[in-house]
Structure formats: C-alpha cells, structure tokens
C-alpha atoms as a PDB file:
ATOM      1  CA  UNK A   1       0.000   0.000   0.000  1.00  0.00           C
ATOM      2  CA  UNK A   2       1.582   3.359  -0.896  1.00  0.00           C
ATOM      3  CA  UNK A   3       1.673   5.881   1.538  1.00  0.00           C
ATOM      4  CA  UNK A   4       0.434   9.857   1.119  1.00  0.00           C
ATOM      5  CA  UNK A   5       3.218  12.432   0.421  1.00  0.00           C
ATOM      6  CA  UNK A   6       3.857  13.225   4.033  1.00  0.00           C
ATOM      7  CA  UNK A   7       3.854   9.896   6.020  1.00  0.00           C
ATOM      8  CA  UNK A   8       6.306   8.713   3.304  1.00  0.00           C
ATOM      9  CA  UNK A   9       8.347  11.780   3.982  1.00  0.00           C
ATOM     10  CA  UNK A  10       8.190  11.184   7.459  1.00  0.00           C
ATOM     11  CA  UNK A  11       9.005   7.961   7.169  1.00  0.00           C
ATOM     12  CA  UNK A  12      12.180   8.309   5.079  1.00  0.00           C
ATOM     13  CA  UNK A  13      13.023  10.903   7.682  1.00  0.00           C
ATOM     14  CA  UNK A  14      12.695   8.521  10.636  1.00  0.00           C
ATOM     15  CA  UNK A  15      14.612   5.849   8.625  1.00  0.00           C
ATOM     16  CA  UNK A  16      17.345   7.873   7.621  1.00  0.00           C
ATOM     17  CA  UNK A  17      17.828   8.214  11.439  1.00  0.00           C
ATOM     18  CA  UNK A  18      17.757   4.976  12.567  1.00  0.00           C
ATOM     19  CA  UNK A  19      19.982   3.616   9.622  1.00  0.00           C
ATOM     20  CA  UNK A  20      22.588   6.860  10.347  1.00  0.00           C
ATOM     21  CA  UNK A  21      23.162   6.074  13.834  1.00  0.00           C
ATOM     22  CA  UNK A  22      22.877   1.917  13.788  1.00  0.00           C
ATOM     23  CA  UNK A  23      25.603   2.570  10.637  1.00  0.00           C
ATOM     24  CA  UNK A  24      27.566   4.918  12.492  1.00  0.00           C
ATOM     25  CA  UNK A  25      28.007   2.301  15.688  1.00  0.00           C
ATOM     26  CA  UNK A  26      29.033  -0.721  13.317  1.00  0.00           C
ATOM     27  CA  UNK A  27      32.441   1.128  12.922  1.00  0.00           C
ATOM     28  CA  UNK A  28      33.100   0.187  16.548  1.00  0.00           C
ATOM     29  CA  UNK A  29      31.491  -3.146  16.700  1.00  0.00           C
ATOM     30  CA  UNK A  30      33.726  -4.243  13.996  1.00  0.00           C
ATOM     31  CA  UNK A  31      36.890  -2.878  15.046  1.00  0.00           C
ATOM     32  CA  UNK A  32      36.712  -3.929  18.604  1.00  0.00           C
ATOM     33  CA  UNK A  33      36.536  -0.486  20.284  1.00  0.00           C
ATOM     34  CA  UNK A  34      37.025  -0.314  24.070  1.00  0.00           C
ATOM     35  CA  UNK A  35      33.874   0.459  24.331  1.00  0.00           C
ATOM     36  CA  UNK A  36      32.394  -2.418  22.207  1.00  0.00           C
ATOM     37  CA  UNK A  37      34.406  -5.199  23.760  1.00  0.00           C
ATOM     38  CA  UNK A  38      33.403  -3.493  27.168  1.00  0.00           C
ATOM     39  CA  UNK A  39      29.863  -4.291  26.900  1.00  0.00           C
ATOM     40  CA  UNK A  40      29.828  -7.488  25.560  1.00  0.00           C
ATOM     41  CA  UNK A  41      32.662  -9.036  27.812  1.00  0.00           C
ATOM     42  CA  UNK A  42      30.326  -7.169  30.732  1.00  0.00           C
ATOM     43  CA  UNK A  43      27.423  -9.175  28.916  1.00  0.00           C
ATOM     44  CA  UNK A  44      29.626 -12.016  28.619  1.00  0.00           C
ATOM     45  CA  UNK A  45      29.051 -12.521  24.918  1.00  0.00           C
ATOM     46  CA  UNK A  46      32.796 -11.627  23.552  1.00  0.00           C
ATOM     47  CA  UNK A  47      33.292 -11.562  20.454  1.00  0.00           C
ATOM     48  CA  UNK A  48      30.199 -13.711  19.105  1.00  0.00           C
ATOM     49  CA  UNK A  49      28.414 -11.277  20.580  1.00  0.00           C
ATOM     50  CA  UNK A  50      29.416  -8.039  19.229  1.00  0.00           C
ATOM     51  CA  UNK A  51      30.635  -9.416  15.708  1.00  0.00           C
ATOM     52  CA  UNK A  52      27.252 -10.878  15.608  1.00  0.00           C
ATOM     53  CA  UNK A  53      24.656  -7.831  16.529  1.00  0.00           C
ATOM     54  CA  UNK A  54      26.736  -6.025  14.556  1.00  0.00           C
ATOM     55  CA  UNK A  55      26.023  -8.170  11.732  1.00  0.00           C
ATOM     56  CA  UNK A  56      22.174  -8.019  12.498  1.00  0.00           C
ATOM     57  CA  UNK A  57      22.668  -4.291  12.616  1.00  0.00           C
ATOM     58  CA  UNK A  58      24.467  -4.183   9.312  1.00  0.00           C
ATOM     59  CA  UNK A  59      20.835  -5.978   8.141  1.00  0.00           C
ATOM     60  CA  UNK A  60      18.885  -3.464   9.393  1.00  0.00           C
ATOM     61  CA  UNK A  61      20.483  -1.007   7.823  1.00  0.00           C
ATOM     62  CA  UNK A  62      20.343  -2.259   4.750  1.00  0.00           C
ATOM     63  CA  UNK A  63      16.372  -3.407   4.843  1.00  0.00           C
ATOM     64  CA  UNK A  64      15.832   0.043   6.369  1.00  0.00           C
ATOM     65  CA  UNK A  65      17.151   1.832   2.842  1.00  0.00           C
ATOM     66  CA  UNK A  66      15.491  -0.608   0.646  1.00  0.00           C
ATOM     67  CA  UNK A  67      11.874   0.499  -0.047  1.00  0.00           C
ATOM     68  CA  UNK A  68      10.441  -2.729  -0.434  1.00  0.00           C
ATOM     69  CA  UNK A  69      11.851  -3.656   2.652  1.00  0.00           C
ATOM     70  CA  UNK A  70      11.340  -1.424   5.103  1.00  0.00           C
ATOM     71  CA  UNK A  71       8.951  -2.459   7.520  1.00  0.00           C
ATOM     72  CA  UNK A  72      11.473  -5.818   7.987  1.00  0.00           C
ATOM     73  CA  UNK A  73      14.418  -3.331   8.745  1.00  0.00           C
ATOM     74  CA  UNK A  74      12.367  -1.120  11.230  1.00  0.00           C
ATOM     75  CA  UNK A  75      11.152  -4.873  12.860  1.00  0.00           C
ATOM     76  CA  UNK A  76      14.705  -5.519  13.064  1.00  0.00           C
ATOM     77  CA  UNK A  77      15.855  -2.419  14.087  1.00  0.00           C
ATOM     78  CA  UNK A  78      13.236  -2.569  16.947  1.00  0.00           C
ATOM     79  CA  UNK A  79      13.674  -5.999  17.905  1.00  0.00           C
ATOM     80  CA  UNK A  80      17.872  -5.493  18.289  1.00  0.00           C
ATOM     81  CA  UNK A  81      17.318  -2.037  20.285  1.00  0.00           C
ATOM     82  CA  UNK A  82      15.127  -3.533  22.461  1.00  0.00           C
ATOM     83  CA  UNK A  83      17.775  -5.789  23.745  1.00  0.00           C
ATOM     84  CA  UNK A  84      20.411  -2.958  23.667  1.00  0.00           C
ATOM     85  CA  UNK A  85      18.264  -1.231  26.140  1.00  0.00           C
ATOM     86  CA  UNK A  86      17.167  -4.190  28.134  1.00  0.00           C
ATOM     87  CA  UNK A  87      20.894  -4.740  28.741  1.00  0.00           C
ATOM     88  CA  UNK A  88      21.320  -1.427  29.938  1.00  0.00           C
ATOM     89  CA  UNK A  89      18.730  -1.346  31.847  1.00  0.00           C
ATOM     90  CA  UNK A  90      19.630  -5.320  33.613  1.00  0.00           C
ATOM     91  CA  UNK A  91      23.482  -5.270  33.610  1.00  0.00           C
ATOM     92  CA  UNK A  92      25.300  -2.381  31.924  1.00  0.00           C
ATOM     93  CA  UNK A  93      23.506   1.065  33.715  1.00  0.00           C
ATOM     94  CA  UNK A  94      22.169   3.884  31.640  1.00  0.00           C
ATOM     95  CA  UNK A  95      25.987   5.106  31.752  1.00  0.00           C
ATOM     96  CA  UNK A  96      28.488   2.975  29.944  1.00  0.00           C
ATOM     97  CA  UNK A  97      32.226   4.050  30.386  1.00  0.00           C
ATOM     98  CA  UNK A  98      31.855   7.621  31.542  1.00  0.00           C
ATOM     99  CA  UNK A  99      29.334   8.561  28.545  1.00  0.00           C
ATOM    100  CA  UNK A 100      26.845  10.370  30.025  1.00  0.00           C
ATOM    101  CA  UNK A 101      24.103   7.654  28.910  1.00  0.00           C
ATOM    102  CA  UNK A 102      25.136   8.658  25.143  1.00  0.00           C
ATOM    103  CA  UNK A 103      25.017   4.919  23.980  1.00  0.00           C
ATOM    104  CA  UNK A 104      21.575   4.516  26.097  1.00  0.00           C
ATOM    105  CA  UNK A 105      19.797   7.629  24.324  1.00  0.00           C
ATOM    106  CA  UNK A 106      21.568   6.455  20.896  1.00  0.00           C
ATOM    107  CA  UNK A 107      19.584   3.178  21.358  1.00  0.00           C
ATOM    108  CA  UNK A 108      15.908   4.812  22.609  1.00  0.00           C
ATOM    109  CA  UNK A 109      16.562   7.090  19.318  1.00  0.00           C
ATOM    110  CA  UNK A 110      16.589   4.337  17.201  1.00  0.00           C
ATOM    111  CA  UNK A 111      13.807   2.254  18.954  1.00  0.00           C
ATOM    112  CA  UNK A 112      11.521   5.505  19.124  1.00  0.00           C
ATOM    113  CA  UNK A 113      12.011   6.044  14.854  1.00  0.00           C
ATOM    114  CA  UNK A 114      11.856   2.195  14.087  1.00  0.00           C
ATOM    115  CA  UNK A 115       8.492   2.398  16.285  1.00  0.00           C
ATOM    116  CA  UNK A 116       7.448   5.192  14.410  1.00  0.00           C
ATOM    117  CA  UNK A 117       8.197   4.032  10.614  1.00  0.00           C
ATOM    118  CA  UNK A 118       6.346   0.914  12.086  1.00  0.00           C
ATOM    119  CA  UNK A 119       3.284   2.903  13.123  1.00  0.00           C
ATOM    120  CA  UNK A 120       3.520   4.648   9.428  1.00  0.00           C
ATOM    121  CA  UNK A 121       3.409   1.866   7.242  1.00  0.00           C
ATOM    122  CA  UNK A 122       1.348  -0.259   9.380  1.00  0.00           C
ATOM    123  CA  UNK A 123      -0.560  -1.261   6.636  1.00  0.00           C
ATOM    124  CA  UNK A 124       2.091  -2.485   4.392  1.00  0.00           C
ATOM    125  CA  UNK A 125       3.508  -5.309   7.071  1.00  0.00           C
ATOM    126  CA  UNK A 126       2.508  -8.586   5.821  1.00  0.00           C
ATOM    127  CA  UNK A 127      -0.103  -9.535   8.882  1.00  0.00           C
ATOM    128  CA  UNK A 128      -0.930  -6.174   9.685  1.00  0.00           C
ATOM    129  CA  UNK A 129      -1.401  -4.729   6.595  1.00  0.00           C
ATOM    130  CA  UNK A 130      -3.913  -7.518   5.766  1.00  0.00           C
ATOM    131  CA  UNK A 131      -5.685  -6.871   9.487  1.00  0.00           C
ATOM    132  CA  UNK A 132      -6.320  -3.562   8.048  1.00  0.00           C
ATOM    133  CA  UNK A 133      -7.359  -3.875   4.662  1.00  0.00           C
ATOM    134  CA  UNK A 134     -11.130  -3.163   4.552  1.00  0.00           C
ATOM    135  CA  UNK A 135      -9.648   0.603   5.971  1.00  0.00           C
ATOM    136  CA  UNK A 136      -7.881   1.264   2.966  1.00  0.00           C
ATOM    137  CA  UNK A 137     -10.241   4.179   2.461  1.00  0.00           C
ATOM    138  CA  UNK A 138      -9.561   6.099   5.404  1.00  0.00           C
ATOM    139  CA  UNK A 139      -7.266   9.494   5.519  1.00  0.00           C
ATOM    140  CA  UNK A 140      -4.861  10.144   7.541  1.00  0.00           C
ATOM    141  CA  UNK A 141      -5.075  13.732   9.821  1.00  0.00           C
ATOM    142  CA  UNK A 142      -2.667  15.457   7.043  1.00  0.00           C
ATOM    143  CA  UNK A 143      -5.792  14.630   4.412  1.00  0.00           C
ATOM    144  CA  UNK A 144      -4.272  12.609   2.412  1.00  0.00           C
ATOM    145  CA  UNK A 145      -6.113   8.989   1.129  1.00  0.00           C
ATOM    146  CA  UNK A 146      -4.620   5.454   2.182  1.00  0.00           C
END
C-alpha cells in the first residue's frame, strides 16, 4: 500500500535516522573499540556477541534503505534495540564508560524512529497490513487517502 506524500516523507526521515546512527556504531562493533568489547565481555558474549549484533545491525540497515523492505528493517531495528536497552537497563547502567548515557539515548533514538516508521506503514507489514485492509479508504489527519 503506498503511503500519502507526508507519512512517506516522514518515514524516510525517521529511517534515515535509525539507519545513520545503527551505521555509524558498526564502525566500533567491527573494530573492537574499548567500548564495544566493554559491553559485551560485561554481557559475557565476547566476540560472538558483538561481531554478531553487529552483523544483524548491518541488516537493518540495509532493509531500512530498501523500499520494499522497510517495515522488515524497522522490525529488526526494533527488535535489536530492544535488547540494547534491556541490557542497559539489567546489567550495563544507563551510563556505559563515563558517557553520560550517550550509547543509552543512541539506542531509545533508534527504537523511538523504528516504532514510528512501524506505526507509518502499518498497513504495508505482511499480517498487519492484511488486518487492516477493509480501511484502505480512510485518511490520515494530514488529508491525504490510504
């Protein structure tokens, strides 16, 4: 289902985020920053660990920029930063390494626009999108048709 002019704009916006900053954070995943091999030794998944999310990351990324794809990326995207903050939250803190809870609000950035490209193209996830298929006809509050 195509979306109107601004949810798609929106959307690209929100993606754009999410695949900036999970791109950005591979750098360090893959070449074992201090940081990096912090968290997963303190999680007690290193290397596997970190080579592997990173990985999973690098997926999202990719699904995220793909336009037939992008409500698997966001799924992805929301499924990986919900464990990045559940291990802050359990066993690393909210501050990792004297960083002010930088990594923390990196990861509730890209939950928050993953959640929100999920919310915009509700319709055009597999399941969902079927759920909601006799409300093709409704507009959303910019006016615009579905």
């Amino acid at each position: 289902m195509k979306l109107c002019k601004s949810h798609s704009l929106a959307s690209w916006a929100l993606q754009l985020v999410a695949a900036a900053i999970l791109g950005q954070t591979l750098f360090f995943k893959f070449t074992a920053a201090p940081e990096s091999v912090y968290i997963f030794s303190k999680l007690g998944a290193e290397p596997w660990g970190r080579i592997g999310s990173g990985i999973v990351e690098l997926i999202a990324v990719a699904l995220l920029l793909i336009p037939r794809t992008v409500t698997l990326g966001a799924l992805l995207g929301l499924g990986v930063m919900a464990g990045a903050i559940a291990s802050h939250l359990t066993r690393l803190g909210v501050v990792v390494m004297d960083d002010g809870g930088f990594l923390f609000s990196l990861a509730l950035a890209v939950f928050a626009s993953c959640a929100a490209v999920l919310f915009l193209r509700r319709r055009q996830i597999p399941v969902v999108g079927f759920l909601f298929a006799p409300m093709s006809e409704m507009t959303c509050s910019a006016g615009c048709q579905h």
